[in-house]
Structure formats: C-alpha cells, structure tokens
Protein backbone atom coordinates (compact mmCIF):
# COMPACT_ATOMS: atom_id res chain seq x y z
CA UNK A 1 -30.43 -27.39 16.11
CA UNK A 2 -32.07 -26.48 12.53
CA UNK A 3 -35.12 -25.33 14.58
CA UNK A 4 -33.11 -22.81 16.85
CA UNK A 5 -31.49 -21.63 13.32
CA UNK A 6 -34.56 -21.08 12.07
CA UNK A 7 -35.96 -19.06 14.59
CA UNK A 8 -32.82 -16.98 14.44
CA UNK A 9 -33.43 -16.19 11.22
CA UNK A 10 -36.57 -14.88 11.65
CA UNK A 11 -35.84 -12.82 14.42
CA UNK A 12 -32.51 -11.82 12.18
CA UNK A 13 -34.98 -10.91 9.52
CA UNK A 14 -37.13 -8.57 12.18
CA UNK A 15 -33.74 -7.36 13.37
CA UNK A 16 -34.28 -8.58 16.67
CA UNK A 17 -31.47 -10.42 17.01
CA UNK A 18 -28.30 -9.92 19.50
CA UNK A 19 -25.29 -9.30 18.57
CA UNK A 20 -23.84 -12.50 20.10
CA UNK A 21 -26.70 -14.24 18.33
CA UNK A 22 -25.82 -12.15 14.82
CA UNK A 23 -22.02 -13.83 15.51
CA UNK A 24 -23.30 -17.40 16.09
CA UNK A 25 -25.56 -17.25 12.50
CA UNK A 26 -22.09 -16.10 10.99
CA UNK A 27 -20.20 -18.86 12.58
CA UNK A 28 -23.01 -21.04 11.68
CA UNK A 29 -23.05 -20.38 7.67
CA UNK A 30 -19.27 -20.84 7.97
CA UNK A 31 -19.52 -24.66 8.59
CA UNK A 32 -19.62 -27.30 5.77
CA UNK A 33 -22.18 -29.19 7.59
CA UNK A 34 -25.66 -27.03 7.52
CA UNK A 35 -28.87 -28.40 6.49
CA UNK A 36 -30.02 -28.25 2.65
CA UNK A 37 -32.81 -25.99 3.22
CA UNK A 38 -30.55 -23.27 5.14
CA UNK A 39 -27.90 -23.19 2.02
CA UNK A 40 -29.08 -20.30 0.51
CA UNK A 41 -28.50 -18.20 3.29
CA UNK A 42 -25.23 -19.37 3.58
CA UNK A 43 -24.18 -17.21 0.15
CA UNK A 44 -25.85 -14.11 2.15
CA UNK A 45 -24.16 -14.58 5.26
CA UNK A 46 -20.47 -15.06 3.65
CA UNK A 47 -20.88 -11.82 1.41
CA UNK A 48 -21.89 -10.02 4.55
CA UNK A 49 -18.85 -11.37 6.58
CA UNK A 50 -16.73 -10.25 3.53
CA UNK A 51 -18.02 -6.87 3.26
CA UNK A 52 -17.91 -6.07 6.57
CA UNK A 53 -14.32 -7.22 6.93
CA UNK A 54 -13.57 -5.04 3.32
CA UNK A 55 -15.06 -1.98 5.88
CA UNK A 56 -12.62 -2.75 8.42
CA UNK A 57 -9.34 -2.13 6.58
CA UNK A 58 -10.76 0.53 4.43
CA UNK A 59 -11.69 2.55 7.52
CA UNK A 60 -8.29 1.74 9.46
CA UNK A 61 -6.21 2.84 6.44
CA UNK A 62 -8.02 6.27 6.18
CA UNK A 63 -7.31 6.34 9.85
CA UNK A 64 -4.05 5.72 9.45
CA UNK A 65 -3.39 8.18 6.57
CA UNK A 66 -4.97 10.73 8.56
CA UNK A 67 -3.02 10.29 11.16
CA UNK A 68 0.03 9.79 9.55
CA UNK A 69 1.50 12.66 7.19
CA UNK A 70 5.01 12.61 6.34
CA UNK A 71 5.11 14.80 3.62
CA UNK A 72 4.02 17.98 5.51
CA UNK A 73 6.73 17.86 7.94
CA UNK A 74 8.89 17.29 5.54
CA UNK A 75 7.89 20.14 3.41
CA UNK A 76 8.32 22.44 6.47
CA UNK A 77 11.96 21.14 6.57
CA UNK A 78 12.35 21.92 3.21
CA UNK A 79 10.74 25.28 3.16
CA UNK A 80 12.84 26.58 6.37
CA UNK A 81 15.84 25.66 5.09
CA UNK A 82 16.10 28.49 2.11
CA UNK A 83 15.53 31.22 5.24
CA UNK A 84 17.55 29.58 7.38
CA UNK A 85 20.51 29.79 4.46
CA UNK A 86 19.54 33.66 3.98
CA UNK A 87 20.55 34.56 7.24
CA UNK A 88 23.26 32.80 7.92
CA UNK A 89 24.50 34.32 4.72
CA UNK A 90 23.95 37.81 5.25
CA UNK A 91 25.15 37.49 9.28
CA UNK A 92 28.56 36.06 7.61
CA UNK A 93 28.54 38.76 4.80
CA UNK A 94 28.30 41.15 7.89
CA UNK A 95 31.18 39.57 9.97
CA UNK A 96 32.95 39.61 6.96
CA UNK A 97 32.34 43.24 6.37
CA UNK A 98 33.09 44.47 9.34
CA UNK A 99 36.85 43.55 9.51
C-alpha cells in the first residue's frame, strides 16, 4: 500500500496524476494510520485541502453578492417615489383649481 503511495507521489510531483488519484492522496493524508516516512506530506496535503476549501466559499460569496443586490432596487424605490409625489400633487392642485 506504502509502495502505490509512493509512486503517487511521484507522479503527483510530475503532475501526472488524475484527478481521482489527486482525491485518494487527500483521503489518504487524512487517516491517522499512514506510515512514518509519508508524515511530512501529510502537513502539505491538509493545508492544500484547507486552502482549497477557503477558495470555495470565498468564490461562492462573491457570486452570491454579485448576484444578489438589494440596495439598488431599493434605491430605485426610493428615488421614484419623490416624482411620483410631484405629480400626484400638481394633478390634485389642478383638480382642485379647476372647480
């Protein structure tokens, strides 16, 4: 089992490896039970897991907060209403006028 982990590192190392063989070194450095001379990598592979995970919810809250905006359509509200309050005070000045 050691020997097949050591291959994959070398071929991680060359970046040859698979992605499904990329996701079984991860799972791999996970475990409590790896051998002695593989423990070093296991700091690596953790901080990399980490990091990549930190990526994940920085990108999907820009996402989000590029998708979502609630303050411009609330601004619009805001900014109609004054116009909207100008005309239906001069039509009523007008009605009022006329009789």
């Amino acid at each position: 089992m050691d020997y097949n982990v050591k291959v994959l590192l070398e071929k991680y190392w060359a970046a040859e490896t698979t992605l499904e063989e990329e996701q079984w070194l991860y799972e791999y450095f996970k475990r409590a039970d790896i051998s002695e001379e593989l423990v070093p990598y296991k700091a690596l592979f953790e901080y990399c897991d980490t990091q990549k995970k930190n990526y994940m919810k920085q990108t999907l809250k820009i996402l989000l907060s590029e998708n979502v905006k609630p303050s411009a359509t609330r601004m619009s509200t805001y900014r109609f209403f004054p116009y909207a309050l100008r005309w239906v005070a001069t039509l009523l000045l007008l009605v009022v006028a006329s009789f």
